[in-house]
PDB file of N, CA and C in Angstrom:
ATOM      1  N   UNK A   1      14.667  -8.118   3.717  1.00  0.00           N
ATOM      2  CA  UNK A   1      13.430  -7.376   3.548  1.00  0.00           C
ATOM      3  C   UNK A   1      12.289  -8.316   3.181  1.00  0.00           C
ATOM      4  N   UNK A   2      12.590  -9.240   2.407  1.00  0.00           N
ATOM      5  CA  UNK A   2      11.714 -10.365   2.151  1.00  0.00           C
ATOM      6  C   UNK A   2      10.976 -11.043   3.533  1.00  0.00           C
ATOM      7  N   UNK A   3      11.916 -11.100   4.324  1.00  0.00           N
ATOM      8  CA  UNK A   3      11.424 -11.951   5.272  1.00  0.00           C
ATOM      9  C   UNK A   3      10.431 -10.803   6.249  1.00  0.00           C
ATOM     10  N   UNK A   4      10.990  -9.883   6.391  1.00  0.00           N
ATOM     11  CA  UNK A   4       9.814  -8.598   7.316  1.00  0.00           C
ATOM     12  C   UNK A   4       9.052  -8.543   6.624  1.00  0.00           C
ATOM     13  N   UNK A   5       8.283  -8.485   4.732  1.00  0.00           N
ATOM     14  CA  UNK A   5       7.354  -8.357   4.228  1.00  0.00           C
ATOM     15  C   UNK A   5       6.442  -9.632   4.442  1.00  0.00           C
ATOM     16  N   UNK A   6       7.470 -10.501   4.403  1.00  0.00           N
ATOM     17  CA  UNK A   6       6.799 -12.083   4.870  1.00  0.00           C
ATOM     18  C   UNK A   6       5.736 -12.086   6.052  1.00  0.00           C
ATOM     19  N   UNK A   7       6.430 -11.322   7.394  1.00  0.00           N
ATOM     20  CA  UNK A   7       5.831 -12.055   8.590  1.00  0.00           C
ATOM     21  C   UNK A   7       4.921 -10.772   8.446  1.00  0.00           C
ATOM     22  N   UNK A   8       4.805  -9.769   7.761  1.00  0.00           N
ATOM     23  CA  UNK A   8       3.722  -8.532   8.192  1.00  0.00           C
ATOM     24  C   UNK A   8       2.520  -9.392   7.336  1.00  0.00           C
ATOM     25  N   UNK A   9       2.926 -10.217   6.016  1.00  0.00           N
ATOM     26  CA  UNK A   9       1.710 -10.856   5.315  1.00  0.00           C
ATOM     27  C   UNK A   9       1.207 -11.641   6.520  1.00  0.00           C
ATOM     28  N   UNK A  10       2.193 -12.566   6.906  1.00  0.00           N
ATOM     29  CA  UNK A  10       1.290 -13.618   7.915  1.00  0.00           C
ATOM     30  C   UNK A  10       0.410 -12.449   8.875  1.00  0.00           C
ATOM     31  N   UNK A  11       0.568 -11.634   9.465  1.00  0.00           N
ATOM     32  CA  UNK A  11       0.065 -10.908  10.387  1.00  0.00           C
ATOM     33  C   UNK A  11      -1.335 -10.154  10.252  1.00  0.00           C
ATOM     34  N   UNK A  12      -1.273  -9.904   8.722  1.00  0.00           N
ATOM     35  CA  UNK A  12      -2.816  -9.713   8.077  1.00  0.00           C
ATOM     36  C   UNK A  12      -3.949 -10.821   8.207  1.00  0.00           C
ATOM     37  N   UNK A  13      -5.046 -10.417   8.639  1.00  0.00           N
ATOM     38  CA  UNK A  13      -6.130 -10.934   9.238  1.00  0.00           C
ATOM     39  C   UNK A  13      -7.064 -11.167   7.802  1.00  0.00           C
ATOM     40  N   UNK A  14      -6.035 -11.701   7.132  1.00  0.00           N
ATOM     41  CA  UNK A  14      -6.825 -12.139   5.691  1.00  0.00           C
ATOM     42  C   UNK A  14      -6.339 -13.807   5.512  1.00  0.00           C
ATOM     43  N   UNK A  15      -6.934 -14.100   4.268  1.00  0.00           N
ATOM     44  CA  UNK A  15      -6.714 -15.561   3.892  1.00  0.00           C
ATOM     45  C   UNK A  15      -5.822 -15.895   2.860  1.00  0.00           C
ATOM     46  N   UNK A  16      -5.618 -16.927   2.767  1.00  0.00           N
ATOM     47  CA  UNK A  16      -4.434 -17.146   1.149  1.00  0.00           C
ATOM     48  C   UNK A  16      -5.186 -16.147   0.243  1.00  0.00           C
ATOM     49  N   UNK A  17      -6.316 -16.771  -0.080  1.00  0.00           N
ATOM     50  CA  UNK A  17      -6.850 -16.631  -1.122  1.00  0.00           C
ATOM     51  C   UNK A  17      -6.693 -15.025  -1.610  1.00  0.00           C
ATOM     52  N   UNK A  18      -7.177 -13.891   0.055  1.00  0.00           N
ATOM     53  CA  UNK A  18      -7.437 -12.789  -0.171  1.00  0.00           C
ATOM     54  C   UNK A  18      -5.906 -12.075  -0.463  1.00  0.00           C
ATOM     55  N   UNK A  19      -4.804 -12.842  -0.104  1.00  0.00           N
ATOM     56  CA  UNK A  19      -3.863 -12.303  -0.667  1.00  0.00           C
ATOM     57  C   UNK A  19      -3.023 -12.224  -1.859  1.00  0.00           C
ATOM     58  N   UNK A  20      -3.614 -13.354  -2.827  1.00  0.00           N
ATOM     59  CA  UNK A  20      -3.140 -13.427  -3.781  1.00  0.00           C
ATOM     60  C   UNK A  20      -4.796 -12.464  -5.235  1.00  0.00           C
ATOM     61  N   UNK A  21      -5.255 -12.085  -4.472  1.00  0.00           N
ATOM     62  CA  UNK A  21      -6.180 -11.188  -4.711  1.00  0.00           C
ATOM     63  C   UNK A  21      -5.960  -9.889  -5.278  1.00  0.00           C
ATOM     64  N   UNK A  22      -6.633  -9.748  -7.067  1.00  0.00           N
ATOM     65  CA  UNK A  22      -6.482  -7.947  -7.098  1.00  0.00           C
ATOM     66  C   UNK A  22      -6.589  -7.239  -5.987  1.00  0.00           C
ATOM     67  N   UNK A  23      -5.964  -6.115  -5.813  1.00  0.00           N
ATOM     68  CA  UNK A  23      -6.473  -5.156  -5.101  1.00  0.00           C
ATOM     69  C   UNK A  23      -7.817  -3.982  -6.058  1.00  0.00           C
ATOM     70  N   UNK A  24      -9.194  -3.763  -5.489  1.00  0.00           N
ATOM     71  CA  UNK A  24     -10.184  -3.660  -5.861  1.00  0.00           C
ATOM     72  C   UNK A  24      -9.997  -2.131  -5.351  1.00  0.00           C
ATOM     73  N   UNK A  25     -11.007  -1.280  -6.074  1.00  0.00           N
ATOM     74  CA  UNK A  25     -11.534  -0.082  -5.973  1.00  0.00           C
ATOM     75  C   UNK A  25     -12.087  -0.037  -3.853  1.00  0.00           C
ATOM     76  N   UNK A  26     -12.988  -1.104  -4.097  1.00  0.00           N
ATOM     77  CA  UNK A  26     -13.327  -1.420  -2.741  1.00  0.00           C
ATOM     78  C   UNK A  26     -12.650  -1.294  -1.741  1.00  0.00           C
ATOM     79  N   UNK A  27     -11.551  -2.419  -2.014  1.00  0.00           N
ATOM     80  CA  UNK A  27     -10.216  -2.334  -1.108  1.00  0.00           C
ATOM     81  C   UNK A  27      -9.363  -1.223  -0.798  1.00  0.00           C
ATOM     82  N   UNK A  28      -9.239  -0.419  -1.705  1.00  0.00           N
ATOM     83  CA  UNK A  28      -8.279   0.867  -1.468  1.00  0.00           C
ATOM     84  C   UNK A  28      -9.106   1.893  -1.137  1.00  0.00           C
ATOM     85  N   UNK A  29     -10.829   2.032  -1.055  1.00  0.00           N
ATOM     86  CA  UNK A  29     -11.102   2.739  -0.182  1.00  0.00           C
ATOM     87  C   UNK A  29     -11.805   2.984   1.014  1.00  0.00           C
ATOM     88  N   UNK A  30     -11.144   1.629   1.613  1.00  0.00           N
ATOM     89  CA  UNK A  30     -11.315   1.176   3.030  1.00  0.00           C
ATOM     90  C   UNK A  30      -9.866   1.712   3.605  1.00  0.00           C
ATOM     91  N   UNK A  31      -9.870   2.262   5.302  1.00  0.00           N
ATOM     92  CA  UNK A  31      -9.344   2.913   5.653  1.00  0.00           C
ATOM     93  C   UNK A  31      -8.602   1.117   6.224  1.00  0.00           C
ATOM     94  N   UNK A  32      -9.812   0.836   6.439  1.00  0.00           N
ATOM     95  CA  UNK A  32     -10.041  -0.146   8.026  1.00  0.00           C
ATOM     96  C   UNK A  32      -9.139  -1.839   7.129  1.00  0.00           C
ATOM     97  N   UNK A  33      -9.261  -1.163   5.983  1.00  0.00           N
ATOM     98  CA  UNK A  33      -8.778  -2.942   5.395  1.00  0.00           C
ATOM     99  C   UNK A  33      -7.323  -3.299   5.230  1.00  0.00           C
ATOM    100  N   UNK A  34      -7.446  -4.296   5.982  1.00  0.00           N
ATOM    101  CA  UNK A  34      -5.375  -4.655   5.800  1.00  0.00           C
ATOM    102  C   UNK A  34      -4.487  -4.577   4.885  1.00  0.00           C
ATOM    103  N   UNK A  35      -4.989  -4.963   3.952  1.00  0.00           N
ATOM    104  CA  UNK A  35      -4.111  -4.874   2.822  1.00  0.00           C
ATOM    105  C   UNK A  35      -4.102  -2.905   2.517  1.00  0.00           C
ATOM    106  N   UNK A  36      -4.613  -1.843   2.617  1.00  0.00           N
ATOM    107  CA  UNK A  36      -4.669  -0.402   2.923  1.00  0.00           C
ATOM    108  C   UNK A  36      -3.670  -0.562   3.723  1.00  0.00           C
ATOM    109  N   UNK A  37      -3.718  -0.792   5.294  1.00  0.00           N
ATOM    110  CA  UNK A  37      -2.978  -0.386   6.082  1.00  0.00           C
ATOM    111  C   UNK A  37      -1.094  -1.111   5.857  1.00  0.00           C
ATOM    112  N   UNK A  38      -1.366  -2.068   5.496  1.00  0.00           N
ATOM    113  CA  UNK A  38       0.026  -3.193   5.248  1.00  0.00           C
ATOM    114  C   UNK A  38       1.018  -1.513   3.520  1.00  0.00           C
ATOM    115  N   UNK A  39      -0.122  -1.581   3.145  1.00  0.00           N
ATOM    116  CA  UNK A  39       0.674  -0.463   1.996  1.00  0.00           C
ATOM    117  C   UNK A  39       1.074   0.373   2.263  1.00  0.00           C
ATOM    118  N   UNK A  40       0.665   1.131   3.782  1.00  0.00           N
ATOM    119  CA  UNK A  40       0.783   2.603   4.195  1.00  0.00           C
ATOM    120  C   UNK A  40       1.894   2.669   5.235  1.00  0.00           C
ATOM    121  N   UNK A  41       1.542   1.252   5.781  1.00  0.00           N
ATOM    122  CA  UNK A  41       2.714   1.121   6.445  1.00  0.00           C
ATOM    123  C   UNK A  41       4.106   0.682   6.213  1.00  0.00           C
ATOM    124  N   UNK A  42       4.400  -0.149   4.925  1.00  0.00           N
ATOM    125  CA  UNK A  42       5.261  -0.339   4.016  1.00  0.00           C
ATOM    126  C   UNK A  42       5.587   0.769   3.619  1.00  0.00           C
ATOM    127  N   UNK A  43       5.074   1.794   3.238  1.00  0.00           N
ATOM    128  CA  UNK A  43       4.959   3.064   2.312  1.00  0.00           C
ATOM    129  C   UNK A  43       6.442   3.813   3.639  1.00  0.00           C
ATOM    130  N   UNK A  44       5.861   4.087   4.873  1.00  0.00           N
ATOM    131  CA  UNK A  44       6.339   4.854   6.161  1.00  0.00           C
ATOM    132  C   UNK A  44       7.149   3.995   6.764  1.00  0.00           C
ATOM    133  N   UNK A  45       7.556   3.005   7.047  1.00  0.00           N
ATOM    134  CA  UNK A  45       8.766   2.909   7.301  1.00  0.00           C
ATOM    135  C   UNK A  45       9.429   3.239   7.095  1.00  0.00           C
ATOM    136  N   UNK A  46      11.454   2.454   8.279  1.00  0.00           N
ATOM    137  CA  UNK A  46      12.239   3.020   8.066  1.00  0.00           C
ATOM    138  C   UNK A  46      13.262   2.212   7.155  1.00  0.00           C
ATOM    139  N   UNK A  47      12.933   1.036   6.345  1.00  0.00           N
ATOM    140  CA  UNK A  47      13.249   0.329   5.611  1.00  0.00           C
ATOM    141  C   UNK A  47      13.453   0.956   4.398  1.00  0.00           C
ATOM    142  N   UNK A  48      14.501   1.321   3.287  1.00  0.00           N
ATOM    143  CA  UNK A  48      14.638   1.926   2.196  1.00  0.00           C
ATOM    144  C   UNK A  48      13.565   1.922   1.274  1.00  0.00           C
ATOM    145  N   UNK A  49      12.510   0.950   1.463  1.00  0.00           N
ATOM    146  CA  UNK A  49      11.300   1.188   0.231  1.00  0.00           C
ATOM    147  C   UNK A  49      10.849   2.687  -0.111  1.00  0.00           C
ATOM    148  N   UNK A  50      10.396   3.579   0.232  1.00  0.00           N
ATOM    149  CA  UNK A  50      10.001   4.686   0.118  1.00  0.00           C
ATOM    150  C   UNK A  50      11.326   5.387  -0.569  1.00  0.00           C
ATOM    151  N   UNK A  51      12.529   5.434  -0.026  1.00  0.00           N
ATOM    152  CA  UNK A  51      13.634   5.718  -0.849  1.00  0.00           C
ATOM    153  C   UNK A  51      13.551   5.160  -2.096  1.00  0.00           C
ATOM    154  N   UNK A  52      13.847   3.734  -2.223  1.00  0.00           N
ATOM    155  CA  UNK A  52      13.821   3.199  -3.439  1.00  0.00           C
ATOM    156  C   UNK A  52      12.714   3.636  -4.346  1.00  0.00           C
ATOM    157  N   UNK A  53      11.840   3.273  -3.971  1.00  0.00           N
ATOM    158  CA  UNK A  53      10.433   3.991  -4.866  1.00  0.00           C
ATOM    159  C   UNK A  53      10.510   4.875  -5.496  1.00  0.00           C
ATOM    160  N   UNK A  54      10.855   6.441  -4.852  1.00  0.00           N
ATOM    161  CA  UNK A  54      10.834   7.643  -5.440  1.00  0.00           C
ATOM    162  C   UNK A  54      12.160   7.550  -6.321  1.00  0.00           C
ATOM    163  N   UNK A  55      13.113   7.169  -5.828  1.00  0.00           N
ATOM    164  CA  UNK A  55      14.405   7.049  -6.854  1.00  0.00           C
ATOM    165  C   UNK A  55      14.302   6.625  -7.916  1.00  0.00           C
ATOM    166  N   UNK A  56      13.785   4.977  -8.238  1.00  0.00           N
ATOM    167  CA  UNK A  56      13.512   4.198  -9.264  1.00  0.00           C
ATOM    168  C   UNK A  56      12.238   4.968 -10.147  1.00  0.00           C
ATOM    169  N   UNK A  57      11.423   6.100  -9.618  1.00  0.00           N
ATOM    170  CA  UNK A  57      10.107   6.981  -9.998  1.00  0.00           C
ATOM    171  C   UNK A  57      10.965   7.793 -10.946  1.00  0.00           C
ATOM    172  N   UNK A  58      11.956   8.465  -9.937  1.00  0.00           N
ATOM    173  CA  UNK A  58      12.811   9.424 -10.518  1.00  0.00           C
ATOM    174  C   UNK A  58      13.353   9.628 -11.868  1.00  0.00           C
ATOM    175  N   UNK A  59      14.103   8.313 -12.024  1.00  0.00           N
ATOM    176  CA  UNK A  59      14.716   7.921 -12.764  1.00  0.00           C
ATOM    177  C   UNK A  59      14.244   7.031 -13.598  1.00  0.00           C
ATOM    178  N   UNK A  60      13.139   6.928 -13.313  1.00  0.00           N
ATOM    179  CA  UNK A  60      12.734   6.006 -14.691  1.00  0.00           C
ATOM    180  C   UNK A  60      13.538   4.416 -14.540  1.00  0.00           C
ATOM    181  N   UNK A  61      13.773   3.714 -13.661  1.00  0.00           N
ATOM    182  CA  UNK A  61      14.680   2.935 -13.255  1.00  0.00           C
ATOM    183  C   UNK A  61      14.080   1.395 -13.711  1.00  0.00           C
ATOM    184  N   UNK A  62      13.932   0.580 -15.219  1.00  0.00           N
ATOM    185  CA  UNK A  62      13.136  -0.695 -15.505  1.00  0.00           C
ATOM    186  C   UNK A  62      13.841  -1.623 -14.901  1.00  0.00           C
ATOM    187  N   UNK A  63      15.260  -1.859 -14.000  1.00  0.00           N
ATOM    188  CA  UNK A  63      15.087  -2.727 -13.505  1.00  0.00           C
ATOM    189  C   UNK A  63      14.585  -2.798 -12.440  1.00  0.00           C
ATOM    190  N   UNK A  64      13.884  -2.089 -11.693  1.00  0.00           N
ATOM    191  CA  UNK A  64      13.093  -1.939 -10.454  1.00  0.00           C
ATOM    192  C   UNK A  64      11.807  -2.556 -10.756  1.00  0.00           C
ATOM    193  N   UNK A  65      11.410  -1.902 -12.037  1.00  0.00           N
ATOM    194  CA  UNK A  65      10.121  -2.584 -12.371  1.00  0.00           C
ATOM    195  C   UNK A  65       9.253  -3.650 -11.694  1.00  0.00           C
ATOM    196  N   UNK A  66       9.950  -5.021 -11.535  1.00  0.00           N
ATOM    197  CA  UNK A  66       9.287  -6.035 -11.649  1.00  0.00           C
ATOM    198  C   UNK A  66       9.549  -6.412 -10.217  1.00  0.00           C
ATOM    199  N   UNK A  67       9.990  -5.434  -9.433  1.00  0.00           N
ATOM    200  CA  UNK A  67      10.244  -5.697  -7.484  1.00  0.00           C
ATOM    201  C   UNK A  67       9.086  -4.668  -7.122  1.00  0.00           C
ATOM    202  N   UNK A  68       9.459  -3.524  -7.773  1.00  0.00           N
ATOM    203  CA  UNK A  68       8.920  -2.000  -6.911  1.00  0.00           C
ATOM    204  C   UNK A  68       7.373  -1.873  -7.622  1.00  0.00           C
ATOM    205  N   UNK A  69       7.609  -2.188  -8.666  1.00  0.00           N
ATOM    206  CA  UNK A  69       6.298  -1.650  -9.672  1.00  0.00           C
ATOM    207  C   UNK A  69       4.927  -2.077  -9.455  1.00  0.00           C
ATOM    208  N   UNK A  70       4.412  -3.278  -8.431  1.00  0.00           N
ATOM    209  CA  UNK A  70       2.978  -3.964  -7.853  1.00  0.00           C
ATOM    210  C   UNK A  70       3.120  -3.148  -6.647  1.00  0.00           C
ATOM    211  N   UNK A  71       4.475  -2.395  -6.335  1.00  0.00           N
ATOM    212  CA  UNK A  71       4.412  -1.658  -5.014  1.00  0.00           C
ATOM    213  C   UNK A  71       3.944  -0.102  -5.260  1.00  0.00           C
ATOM    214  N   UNK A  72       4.266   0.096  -6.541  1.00  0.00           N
ATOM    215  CA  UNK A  72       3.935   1.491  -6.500  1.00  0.00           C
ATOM    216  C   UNK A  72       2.673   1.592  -7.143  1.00  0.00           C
ATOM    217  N   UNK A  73       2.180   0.963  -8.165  1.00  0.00           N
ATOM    218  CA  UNK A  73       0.713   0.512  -8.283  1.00  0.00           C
ATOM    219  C   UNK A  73       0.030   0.515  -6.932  1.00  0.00           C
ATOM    220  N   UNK A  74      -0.093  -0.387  -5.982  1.00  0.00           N
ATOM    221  CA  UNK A  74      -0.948  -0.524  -4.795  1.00  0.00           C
ATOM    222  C   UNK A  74      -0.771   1.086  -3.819  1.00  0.00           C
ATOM    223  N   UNK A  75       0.285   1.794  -3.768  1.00  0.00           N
ATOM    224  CA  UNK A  75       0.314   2.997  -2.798  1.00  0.00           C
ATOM    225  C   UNK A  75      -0.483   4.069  -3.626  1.00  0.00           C
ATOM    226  N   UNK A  76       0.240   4.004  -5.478  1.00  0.00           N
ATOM    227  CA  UNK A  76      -0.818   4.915  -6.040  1.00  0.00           C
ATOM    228  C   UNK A  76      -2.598   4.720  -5.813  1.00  0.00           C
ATOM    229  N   UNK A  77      -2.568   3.854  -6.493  1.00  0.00           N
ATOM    230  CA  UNK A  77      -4.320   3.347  -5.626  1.00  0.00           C
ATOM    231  C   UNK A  77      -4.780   3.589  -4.079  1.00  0.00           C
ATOM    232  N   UNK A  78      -3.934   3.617  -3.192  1.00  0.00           N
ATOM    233  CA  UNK A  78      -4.460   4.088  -2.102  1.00  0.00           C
ATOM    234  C   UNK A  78      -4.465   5.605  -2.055  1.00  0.00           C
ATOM    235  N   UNK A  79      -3.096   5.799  -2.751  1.00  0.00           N
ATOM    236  CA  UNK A  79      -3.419   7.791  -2.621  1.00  0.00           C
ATOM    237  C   UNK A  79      -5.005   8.237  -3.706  1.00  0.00           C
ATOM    238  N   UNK A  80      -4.982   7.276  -4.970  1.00  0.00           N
ATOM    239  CA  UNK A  80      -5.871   8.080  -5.630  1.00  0.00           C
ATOM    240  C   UNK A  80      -7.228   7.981  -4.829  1.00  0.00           C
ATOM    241  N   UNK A  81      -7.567   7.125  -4.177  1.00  0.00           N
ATOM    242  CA  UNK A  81      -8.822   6.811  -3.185  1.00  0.00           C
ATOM    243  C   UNK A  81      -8.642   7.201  -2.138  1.00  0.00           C
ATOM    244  N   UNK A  82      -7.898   8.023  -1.832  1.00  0.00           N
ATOM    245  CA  UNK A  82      -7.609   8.934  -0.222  1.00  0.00           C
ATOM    246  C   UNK A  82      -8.707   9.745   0.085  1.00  0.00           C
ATOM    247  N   UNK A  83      -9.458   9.856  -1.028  1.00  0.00           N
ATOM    248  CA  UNK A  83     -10.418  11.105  -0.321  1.00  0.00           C
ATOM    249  C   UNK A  83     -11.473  10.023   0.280  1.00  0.00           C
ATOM    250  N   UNK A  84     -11.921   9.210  -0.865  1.00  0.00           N
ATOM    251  CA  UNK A  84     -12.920   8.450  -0.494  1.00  0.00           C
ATOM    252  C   UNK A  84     -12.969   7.920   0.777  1.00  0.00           C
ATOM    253  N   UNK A  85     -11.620   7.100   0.608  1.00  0.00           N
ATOM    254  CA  UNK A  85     -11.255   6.704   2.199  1.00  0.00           C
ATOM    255  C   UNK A  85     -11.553   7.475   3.267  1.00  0.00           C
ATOM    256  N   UNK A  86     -11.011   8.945   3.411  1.00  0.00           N
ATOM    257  CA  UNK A  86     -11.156   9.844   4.462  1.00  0.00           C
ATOM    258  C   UNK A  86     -12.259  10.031   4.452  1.00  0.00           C
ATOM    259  N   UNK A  87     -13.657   9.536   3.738  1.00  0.00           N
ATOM    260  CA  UNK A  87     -15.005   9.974   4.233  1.00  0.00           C
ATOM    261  C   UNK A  87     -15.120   8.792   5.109  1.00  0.00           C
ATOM    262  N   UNK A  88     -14.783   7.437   5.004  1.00  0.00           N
ATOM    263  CA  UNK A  88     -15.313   6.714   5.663  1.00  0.00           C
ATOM    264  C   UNK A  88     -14.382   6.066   6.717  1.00  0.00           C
ATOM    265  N   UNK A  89     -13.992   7.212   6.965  1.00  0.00           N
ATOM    266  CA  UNK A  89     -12.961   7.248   8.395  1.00  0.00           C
ATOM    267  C   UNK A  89     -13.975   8.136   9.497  1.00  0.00           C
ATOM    268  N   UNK A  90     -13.859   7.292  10.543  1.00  0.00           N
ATOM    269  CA  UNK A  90     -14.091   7.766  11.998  1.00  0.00           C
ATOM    270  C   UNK A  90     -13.355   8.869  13.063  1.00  0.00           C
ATOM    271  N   UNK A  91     -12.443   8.976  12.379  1.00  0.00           N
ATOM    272  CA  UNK A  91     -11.629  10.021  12.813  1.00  0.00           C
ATOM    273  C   UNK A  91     -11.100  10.743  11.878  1.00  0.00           C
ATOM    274  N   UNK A  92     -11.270  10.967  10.897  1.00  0.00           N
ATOM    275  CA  UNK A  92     -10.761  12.275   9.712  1.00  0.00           C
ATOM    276  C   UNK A  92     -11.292  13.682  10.187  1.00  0.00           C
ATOM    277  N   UNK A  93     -10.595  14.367  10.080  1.00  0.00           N
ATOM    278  CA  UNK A  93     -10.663  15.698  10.099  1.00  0.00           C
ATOM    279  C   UNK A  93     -12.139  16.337   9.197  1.00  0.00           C
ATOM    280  N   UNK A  94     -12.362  17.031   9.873  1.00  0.00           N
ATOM    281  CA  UNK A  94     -13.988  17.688   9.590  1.00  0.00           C
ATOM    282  C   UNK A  94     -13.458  18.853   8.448  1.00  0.00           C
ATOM    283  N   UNK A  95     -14.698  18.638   7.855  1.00  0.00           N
ATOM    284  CA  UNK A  95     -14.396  19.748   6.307  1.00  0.00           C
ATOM    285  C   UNK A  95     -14.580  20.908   6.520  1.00  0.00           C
ATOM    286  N   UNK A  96     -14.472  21.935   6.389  1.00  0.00           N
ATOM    287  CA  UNK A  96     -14.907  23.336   6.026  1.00  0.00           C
ATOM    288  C   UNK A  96     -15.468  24.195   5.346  1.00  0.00           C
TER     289      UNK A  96
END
């Protein structure tokens, strides 16, 4: 799993620098920004992360902590900025 998280980093159209980078308010509510999409798509795969996540959530699980826990930090931040995001999406669904 290391190594598929590996080559999706190389594949981001960012720099060292921007990857060893907080993730910013900014960043999570950009639809369009890689590090967004690299989380969402990590998030939806068919790789056990999303399993693991909610399990180790579940359960309160501290040795997960220090693997899962910058992972579930970064998806929470994208869900809590989901709305924002969806305004400045080009294709989001129209309000009512």
């Amino acid at each position: 799993m290391r190594e598929v998280f590996n080559r999706f980093l190389i594949c981001l159209d960012i720099d060292d620098a921007e990857i060893d980078a907080p993730l910013t308010d900014k960043i999570l509510e950009n639809p369009d920004s890689p590090q967004v999409q690299l989380i969402l798509t990590l998030h939806s795969m068919e790789p056990p992360t999303y399993n693991d996540l909610n399990s180790a959530c579940r359960t309160l699980d501290p040795t997960k902590l220090q693997t899962l826990g910058p992972f579930a930090k970064a998806i929470y931040g994208v869900l809590m900025k989901g709305d924002m995001s969806d305004r400045k999406r080009g294709d989001a669904i129209e309000r009512g």
